[in-house]
PDB file of N, CA and C in Angstrom:
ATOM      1  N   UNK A   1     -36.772  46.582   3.949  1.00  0.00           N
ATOM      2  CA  UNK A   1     -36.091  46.839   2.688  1.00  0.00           C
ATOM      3  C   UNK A   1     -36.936  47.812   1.869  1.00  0.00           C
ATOM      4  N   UNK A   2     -36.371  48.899   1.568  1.00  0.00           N
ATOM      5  CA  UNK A   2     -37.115  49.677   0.414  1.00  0.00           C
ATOM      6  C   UNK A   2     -37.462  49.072  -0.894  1.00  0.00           C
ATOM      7  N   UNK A   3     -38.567  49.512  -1.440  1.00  0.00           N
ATOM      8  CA  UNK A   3     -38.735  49.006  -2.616  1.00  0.00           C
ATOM      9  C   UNK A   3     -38.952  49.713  -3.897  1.00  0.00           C
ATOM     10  N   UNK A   4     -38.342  49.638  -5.131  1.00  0.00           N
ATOM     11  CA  UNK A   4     -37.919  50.178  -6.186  1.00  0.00           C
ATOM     12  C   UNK A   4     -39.063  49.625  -7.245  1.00  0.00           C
ATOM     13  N   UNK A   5     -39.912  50.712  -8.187  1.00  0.00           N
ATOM     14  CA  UNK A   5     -39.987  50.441  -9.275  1.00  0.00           C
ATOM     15  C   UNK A   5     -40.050  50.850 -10.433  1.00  0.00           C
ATOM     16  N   UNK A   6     -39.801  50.084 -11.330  1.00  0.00           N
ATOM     17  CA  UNK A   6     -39.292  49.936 -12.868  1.00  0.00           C
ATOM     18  C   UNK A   6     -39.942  51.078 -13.833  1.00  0.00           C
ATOM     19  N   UNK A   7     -39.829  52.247 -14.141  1.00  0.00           N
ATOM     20  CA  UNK A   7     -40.341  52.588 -15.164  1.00  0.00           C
ATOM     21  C   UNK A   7     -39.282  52.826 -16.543  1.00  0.00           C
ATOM     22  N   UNK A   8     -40.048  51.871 -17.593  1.00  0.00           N
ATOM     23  CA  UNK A   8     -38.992  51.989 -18.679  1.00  0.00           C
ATOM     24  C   UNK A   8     -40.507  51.833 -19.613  1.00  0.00           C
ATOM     25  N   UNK A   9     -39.733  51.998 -20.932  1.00  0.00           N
ATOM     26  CA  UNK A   9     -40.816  51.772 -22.315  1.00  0.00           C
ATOM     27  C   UNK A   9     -41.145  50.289 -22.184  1.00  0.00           C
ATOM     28  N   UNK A  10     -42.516  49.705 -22.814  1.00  0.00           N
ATOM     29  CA  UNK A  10     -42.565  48.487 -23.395  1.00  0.00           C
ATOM     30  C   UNK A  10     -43.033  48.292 -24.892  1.00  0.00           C
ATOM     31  N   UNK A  11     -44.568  49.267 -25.074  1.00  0.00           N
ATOM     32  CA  UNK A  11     -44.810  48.798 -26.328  1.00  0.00           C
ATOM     33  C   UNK A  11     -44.087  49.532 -27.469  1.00  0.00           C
ATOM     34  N   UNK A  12     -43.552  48.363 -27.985  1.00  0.00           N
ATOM     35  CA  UNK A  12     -43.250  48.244 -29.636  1.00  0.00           C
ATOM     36  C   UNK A  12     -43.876  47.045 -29.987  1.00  0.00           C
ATOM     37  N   UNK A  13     -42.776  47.490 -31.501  1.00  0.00           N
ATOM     38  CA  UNK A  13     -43.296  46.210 -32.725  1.00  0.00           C
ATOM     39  C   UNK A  13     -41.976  44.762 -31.442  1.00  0.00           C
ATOM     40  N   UNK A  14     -42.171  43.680 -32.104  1.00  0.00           N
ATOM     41  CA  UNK A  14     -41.390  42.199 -31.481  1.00  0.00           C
ATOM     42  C   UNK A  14     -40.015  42.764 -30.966  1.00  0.00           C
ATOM     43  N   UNK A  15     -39.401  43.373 -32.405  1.00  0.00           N
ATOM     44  CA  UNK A  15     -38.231  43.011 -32.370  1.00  0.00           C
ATOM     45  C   UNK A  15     -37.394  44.576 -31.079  1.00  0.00           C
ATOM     46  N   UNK A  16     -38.120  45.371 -30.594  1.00  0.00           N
ATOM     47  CA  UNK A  16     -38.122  46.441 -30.159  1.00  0.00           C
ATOM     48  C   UNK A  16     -38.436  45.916 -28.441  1.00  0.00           C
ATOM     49  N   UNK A  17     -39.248  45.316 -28.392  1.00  0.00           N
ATOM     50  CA  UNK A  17     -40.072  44.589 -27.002  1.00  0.00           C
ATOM     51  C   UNK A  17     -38.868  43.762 -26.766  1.00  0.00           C
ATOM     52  N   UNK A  18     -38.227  42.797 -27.579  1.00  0.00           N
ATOM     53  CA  UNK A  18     -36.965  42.415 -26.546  1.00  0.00           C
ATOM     54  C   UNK A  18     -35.973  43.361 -26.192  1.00  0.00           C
ATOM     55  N   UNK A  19     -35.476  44.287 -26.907  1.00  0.00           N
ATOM     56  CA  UNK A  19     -34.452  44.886 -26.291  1.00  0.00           C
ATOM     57  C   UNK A  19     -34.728  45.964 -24.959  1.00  0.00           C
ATOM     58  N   UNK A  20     -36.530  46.327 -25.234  1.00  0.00           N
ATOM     59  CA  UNK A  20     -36.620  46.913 -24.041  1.00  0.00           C
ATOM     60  C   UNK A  20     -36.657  45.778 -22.629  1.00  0.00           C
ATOM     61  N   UNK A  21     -37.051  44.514 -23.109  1.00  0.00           N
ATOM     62  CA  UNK A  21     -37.259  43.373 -21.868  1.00  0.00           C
ATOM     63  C   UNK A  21     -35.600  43.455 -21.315  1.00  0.00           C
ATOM     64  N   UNK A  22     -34.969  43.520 -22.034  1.00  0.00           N
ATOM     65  CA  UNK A  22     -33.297  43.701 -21.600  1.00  0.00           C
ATOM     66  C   UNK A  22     -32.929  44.911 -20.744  1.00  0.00           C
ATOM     67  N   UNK A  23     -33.724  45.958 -21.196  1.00  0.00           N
ATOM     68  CA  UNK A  23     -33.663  47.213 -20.503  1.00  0.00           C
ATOM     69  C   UNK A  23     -34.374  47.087 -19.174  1.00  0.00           C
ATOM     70  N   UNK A  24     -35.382  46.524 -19.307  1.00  0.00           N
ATOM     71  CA  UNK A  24     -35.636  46.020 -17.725  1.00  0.00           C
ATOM     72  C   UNK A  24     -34.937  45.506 -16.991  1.00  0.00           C
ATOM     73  N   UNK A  25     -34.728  44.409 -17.504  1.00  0.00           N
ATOM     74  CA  UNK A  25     -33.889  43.383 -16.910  1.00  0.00           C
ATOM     75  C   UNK A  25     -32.718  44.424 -16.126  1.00  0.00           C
ATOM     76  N   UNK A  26     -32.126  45.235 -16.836  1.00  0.00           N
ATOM     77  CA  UNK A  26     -31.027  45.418 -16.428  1.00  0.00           C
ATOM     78  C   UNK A  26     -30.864  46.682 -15.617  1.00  0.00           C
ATOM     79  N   UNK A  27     -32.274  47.846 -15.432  1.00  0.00           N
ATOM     80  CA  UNK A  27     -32.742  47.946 -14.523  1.00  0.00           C
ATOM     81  C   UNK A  27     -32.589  47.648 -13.389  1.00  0.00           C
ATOM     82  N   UNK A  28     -33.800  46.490 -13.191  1.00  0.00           N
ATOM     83  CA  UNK A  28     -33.600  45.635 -12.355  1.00  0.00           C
ATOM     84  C   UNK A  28     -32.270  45.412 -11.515  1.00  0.00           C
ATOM     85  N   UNK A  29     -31.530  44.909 -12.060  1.00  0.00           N
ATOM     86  CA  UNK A  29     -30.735  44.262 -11.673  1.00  0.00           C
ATOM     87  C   UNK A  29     -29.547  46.010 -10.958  1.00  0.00           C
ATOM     88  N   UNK A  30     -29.962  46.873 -11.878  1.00  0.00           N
ATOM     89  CA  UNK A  30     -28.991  48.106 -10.974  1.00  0.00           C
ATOM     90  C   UNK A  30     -30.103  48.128  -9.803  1.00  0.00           C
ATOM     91  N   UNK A  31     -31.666  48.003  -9.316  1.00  0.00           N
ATOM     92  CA  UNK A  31     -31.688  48.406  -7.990  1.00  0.00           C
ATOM     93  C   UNK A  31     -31.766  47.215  -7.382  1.00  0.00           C
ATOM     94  N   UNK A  32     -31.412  45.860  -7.788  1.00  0.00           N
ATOM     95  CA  UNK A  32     -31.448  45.166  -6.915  1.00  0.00           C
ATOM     96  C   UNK A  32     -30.295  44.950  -6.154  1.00  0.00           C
ATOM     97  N   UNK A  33     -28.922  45.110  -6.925  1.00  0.00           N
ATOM     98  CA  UNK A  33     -27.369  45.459  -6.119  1.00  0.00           C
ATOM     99  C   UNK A  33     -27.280  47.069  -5.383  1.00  0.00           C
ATOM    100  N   UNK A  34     -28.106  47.799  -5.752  1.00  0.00           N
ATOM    101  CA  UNK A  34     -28.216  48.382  -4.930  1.00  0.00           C
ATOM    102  C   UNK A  34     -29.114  48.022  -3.962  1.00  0.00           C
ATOM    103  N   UNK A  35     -29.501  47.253  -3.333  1.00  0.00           N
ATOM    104  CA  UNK A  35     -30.007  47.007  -1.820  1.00  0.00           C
ATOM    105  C   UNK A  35     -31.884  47.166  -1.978  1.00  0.00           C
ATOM    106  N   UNK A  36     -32.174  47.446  -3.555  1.00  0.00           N
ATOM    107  CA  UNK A  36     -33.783  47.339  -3.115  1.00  0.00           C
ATOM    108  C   UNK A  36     -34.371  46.552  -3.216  1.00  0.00           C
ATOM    109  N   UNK A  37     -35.854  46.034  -3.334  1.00  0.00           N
ATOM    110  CA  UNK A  37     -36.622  45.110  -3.557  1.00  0.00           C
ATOM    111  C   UNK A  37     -37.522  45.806  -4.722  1.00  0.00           C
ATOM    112  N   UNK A  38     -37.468  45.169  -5.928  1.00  0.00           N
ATOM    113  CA  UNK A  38     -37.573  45.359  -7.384  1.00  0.00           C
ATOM    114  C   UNK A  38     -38.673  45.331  -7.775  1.00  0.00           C
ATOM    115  N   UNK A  39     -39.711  45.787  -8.059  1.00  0.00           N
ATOM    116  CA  UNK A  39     -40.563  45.547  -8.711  1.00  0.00           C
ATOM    117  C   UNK A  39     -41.165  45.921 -10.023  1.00  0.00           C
ATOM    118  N   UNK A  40     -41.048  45.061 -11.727  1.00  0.00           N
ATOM    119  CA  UNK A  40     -40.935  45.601 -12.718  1.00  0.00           C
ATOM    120  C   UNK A  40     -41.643  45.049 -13.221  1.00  0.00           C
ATOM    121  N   UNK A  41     -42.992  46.085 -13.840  1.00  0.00           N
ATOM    122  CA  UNK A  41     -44.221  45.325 -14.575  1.00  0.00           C
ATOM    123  C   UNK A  41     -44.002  44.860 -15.929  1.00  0.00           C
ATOM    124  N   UNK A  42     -42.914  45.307 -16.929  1.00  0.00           N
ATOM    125  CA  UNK A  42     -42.461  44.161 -17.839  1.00  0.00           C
ATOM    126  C   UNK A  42     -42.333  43.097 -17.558  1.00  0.00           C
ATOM    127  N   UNK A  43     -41.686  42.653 -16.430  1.00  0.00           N
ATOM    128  CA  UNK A  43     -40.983  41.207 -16.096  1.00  0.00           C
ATOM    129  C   UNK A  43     -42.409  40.447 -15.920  1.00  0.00           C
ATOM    130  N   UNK A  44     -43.056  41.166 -14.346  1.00  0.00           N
ATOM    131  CA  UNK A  44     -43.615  40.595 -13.864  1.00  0.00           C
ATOM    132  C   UNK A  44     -44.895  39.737 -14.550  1.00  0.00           C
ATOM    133  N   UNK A  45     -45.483  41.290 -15.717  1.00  0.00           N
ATOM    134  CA  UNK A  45     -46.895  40.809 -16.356  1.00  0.00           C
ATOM    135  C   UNK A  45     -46.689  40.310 -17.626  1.00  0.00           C
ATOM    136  N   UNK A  46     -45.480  39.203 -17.461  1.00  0.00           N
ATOM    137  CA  UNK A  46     -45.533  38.701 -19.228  1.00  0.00           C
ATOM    138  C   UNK A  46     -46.545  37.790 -19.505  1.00  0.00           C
ATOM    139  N   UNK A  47     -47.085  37.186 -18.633  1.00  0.00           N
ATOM    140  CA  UNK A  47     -48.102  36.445 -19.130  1.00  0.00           C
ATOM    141  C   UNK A  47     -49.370  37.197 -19.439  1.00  0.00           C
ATOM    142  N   UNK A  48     -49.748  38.480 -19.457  1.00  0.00           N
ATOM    143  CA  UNK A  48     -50.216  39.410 -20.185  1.00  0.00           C
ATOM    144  C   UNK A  48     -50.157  39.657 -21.408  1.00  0.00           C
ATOM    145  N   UNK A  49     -50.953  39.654 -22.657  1.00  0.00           N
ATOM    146  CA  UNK A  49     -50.858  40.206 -24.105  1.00  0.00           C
ATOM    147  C   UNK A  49     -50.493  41.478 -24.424  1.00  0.00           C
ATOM    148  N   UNK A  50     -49.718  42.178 -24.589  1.00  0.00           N
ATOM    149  CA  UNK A  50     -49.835  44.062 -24.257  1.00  0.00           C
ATOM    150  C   UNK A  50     -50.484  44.166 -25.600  1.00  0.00           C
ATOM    151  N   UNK A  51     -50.344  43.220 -26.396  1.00  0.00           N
ATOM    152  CA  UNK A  51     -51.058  43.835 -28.216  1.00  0.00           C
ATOM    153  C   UNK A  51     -52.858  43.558 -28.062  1.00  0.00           C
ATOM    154  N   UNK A  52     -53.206  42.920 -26.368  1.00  0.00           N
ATOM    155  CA  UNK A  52     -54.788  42.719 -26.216  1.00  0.00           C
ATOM    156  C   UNK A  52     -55.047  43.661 -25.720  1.00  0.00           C
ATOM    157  N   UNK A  53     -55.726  45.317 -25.770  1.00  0.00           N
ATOM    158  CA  UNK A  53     -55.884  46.150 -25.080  1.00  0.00           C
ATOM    159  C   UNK A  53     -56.930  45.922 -23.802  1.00  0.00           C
ATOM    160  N   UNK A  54     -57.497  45.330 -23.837  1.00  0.00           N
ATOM    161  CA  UNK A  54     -57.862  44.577 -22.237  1.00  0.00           C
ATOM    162  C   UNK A  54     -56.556  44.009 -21.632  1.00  0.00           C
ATOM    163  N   UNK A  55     -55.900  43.647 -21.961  1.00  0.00           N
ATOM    164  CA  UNK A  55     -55.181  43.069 -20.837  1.00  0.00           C
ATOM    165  C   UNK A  55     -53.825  43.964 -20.546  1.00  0.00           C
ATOM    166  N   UNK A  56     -53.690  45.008 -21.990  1.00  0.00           N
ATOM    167  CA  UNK A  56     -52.779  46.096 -21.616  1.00  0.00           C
ATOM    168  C   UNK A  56     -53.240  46.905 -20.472  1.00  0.00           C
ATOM    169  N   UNK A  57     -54.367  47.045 -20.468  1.00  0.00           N
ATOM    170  CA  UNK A  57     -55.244  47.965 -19.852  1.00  0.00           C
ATOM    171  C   UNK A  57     -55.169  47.314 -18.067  1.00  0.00           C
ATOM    172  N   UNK A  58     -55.262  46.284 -18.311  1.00  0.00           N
ATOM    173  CA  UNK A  58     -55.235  45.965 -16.800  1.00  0.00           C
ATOM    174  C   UNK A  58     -53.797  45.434 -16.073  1.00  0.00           C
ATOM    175  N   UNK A  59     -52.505  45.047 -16.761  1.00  0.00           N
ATOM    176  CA  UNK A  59     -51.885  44.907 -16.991  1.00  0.00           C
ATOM    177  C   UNK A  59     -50.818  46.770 -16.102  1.00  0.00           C
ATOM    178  N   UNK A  60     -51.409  47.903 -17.055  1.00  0.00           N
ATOM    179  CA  UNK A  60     -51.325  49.157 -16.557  1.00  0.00           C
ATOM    180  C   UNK A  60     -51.472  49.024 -15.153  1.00  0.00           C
ATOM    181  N   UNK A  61     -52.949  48.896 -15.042  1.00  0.00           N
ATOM    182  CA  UNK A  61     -53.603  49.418 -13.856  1.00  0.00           C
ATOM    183  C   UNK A  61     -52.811  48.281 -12.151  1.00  0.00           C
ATOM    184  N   UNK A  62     -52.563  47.396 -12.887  1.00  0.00           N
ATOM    185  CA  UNK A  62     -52.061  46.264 -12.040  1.00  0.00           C
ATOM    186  C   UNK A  62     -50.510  46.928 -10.848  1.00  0.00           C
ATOM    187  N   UNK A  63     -49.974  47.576 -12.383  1.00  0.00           N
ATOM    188  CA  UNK A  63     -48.775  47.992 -12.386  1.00  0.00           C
ATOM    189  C   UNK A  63     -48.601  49.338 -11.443  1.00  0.00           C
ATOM    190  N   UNK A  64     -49.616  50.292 -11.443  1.00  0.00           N
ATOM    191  CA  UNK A  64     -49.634  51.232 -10.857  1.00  0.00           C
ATOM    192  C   UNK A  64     -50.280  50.872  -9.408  1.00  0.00           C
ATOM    193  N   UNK A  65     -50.480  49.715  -9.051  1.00  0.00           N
ATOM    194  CA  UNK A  65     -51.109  49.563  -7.906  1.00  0.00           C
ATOM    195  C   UNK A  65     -49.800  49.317  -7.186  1.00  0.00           C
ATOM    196  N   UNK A  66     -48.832  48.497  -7.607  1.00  0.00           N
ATOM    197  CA  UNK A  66     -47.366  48.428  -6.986  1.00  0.00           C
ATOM    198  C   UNK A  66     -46.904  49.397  -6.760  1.00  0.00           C
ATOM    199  N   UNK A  67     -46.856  50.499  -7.529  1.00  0.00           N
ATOM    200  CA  UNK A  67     -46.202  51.391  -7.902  1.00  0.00           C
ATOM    201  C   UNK A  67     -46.460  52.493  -6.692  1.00  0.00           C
ATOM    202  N   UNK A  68     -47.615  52.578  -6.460  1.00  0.00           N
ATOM    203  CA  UNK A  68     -48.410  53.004  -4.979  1.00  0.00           C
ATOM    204  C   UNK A  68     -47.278  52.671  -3.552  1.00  0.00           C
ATOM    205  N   UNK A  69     -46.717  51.158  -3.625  1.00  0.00           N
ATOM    206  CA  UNK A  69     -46.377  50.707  -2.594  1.00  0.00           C
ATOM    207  C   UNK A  69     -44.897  50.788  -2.564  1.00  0.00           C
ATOM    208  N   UNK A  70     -44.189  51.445  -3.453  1.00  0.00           N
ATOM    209  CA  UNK A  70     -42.865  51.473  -3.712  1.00  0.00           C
ATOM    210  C   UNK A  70     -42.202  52.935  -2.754  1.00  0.00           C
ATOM    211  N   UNK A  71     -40.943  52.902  -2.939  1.00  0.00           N
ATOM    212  CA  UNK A  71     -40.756  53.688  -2.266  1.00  0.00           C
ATOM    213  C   UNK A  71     -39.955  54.935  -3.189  1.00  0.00           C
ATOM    214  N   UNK A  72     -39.332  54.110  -4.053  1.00  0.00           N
ATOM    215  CA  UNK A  72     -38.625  55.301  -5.665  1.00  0.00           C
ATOM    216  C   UNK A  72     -38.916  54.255  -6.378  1.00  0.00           C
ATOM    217  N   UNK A  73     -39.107  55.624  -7.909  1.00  0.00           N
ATOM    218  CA  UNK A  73     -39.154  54.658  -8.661  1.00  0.00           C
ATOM    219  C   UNK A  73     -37.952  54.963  -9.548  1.00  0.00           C
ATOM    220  N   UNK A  74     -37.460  54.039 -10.355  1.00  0.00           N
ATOM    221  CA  UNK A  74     -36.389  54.342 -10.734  1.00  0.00           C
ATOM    222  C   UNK A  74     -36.659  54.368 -12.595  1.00  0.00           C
ATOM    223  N   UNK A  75     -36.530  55.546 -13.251  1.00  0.00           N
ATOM    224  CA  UNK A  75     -37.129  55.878 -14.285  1.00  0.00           C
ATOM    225  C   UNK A  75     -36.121  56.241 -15.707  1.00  0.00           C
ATOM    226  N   UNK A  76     -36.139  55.377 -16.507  1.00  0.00           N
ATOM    227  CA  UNK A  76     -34.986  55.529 -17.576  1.00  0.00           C
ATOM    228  C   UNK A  76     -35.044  56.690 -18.233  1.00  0.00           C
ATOM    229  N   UNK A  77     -34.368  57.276 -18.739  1.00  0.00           N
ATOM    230  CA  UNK A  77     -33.870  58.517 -19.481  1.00  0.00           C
ATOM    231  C   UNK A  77     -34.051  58.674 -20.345  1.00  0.00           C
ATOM    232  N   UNK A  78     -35.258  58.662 -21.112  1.00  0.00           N
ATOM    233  CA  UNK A  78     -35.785  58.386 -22.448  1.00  0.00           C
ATOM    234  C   UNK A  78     -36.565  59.199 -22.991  1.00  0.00           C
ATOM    235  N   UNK A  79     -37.250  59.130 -24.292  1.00  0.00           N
ATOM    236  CA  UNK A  79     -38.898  59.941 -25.055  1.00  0.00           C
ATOM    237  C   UNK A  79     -39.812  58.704 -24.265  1.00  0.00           C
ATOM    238  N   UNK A  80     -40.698  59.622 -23.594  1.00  0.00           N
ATOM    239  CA  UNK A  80     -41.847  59.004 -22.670  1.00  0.00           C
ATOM    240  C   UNK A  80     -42.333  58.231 -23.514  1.00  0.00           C
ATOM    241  N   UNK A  81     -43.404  57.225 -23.222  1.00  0.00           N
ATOM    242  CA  UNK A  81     -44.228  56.546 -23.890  1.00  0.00           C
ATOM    243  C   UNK A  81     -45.530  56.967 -22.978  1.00  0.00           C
ATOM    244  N   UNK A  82     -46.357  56.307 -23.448  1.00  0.00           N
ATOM    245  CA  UNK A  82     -48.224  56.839 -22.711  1.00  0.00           C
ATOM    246  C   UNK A  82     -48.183  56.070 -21.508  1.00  0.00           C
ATOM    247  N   UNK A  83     -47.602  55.181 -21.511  1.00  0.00           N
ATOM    248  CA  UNK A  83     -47.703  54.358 -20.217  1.00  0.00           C
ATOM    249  C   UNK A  83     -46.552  54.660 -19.182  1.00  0.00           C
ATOM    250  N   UNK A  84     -45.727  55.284 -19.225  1.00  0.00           N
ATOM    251  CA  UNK A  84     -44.394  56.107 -18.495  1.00  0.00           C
ATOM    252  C   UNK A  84     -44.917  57.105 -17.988  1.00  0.00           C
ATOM    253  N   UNK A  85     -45.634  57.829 -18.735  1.00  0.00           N
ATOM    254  CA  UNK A  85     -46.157  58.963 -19.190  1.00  0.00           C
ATOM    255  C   UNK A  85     -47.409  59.070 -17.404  1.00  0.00           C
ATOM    256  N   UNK A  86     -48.138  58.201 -17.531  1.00  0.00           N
ATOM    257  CA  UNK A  86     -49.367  57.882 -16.813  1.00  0.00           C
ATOM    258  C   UNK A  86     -48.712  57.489 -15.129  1.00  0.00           C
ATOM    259  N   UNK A  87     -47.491  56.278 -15.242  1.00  0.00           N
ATOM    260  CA  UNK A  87     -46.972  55.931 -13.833  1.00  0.00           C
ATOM    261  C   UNK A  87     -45.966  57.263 -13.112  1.00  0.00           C
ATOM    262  N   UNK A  88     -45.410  58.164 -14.085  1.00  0.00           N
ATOM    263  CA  UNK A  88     -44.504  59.549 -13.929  1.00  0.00           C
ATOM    264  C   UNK A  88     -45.577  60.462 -12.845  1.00  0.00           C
ATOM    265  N   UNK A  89     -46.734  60.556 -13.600  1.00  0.00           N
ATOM    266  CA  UNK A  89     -47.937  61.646 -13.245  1.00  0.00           C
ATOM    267  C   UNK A  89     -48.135  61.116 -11.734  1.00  0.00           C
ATOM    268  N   UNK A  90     -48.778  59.425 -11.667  1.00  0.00           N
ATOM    269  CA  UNK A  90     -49.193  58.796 -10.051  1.00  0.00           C
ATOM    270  C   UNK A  90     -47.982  59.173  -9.544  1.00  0.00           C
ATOM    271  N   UNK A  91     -46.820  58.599  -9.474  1.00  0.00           N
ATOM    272  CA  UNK A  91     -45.836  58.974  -9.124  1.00  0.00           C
ATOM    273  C   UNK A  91     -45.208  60.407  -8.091  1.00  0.00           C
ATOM    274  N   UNK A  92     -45.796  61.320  -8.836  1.00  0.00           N
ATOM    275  CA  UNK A  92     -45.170  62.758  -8.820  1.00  0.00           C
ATOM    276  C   UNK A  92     -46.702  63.255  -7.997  1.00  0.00           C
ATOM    277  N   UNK A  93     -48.155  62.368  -8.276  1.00  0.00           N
ATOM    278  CA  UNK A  93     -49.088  62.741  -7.129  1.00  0.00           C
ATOM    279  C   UNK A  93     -48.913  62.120  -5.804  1.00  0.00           C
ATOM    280  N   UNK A  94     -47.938  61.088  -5.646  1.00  0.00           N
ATOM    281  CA  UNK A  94     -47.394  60.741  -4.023  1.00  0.00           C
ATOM    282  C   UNK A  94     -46.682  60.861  -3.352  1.00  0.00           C
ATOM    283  N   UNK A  95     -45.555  62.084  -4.047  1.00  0.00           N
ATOM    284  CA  UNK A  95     -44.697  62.334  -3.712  1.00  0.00           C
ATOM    285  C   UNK A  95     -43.521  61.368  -3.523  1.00  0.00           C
ATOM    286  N   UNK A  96     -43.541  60.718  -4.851  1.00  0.00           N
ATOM    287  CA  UNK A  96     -42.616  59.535  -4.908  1.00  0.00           C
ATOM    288  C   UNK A  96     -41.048  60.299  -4.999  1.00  0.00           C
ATOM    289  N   UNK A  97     -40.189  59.425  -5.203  1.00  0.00           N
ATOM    290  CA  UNK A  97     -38.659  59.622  -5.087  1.00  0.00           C
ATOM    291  C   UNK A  97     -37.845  59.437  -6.227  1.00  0.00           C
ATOM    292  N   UNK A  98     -37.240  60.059  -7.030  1.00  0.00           N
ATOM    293  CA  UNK A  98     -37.145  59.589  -8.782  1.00  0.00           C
ATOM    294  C   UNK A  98     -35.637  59.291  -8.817  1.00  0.00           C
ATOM    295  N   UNK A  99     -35.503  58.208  -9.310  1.00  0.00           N
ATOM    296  CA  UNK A  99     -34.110  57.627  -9.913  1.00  0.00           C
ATOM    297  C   UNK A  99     -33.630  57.341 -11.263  1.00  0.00           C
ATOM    298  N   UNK A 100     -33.333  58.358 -11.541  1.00  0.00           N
ATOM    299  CA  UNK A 100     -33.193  58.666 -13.574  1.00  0.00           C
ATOM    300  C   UNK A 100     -32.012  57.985 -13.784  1.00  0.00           C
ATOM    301  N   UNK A 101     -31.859  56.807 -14.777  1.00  0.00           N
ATOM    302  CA  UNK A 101     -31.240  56.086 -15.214  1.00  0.00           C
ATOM    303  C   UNK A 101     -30.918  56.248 -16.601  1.00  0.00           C
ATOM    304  N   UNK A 102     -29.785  56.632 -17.440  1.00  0.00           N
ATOM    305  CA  UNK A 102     -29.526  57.032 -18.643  1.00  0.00           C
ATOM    306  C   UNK A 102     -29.280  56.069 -19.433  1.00  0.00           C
ATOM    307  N   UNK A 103     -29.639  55.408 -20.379  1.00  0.00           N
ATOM    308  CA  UNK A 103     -29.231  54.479 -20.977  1.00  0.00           C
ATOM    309  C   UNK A 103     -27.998  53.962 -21.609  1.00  0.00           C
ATOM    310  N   UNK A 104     -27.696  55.032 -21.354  1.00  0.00           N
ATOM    311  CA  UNK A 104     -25.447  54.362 -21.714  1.00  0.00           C
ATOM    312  C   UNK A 104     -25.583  54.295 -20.708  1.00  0.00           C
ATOM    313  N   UNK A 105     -25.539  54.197 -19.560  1.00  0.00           N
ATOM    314  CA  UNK A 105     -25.401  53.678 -18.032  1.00  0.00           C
ATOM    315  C   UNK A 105     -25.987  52.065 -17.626  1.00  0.00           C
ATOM    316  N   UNK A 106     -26.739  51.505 -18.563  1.00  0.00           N
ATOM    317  CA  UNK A 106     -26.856  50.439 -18.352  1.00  0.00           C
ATOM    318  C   UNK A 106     -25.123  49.233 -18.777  1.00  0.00           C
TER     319      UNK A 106
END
């Protein structure tokens, strides 16, 4: 099974962080009916602080280690954030596979 992952925004203020957790979610859920195996470091690293920059920090780095093992990643249609910004760059140095997702399309 190929495997898909998640690049969307996370940090905001509270009330901003759920609607992007929704934007994952729903993500998700377009490459998982499409036939991939999902992997989305919002979901996955919530037991992570993102407002502790140690654990944002590793949290990142965690994220891009998957991201290595994926096969596309599938990348929302948005103003980058620093951390989009950083998995776009690894990404585009492995000759990854890009799946641009527009947000009225969710």
């Amino acid at each position: 099974m190929k495997k898909c992952y998640i690049c969307s925004p996370f940090r905001a203020d509270k009330n901003v962080q759920d609607y992007y957790i929704w934007v994952a979610k729903e993500l998700s859920k377009k490459a998982a009916i499409a036939g991939y195996a999902v992997f989305c470091p919002h979901l996955a690293f919530q037991f992570l602080d993102d407002n502790v920059p140690e654990q944002r920090e590793q949290a990142i780095t965690m994220g891009k280690e998957w991201l290595k093992k994926c096969d596309i990643i599938m990348q929302l249609d948005c103003a980058l954030s620093q951390g989009m910004i950083g998995e776009i760059m690894l990404a585009k140095s492995l000759n990854k596979r890009f799946w641009i997702i527009k947000e009225s399309d969710l």
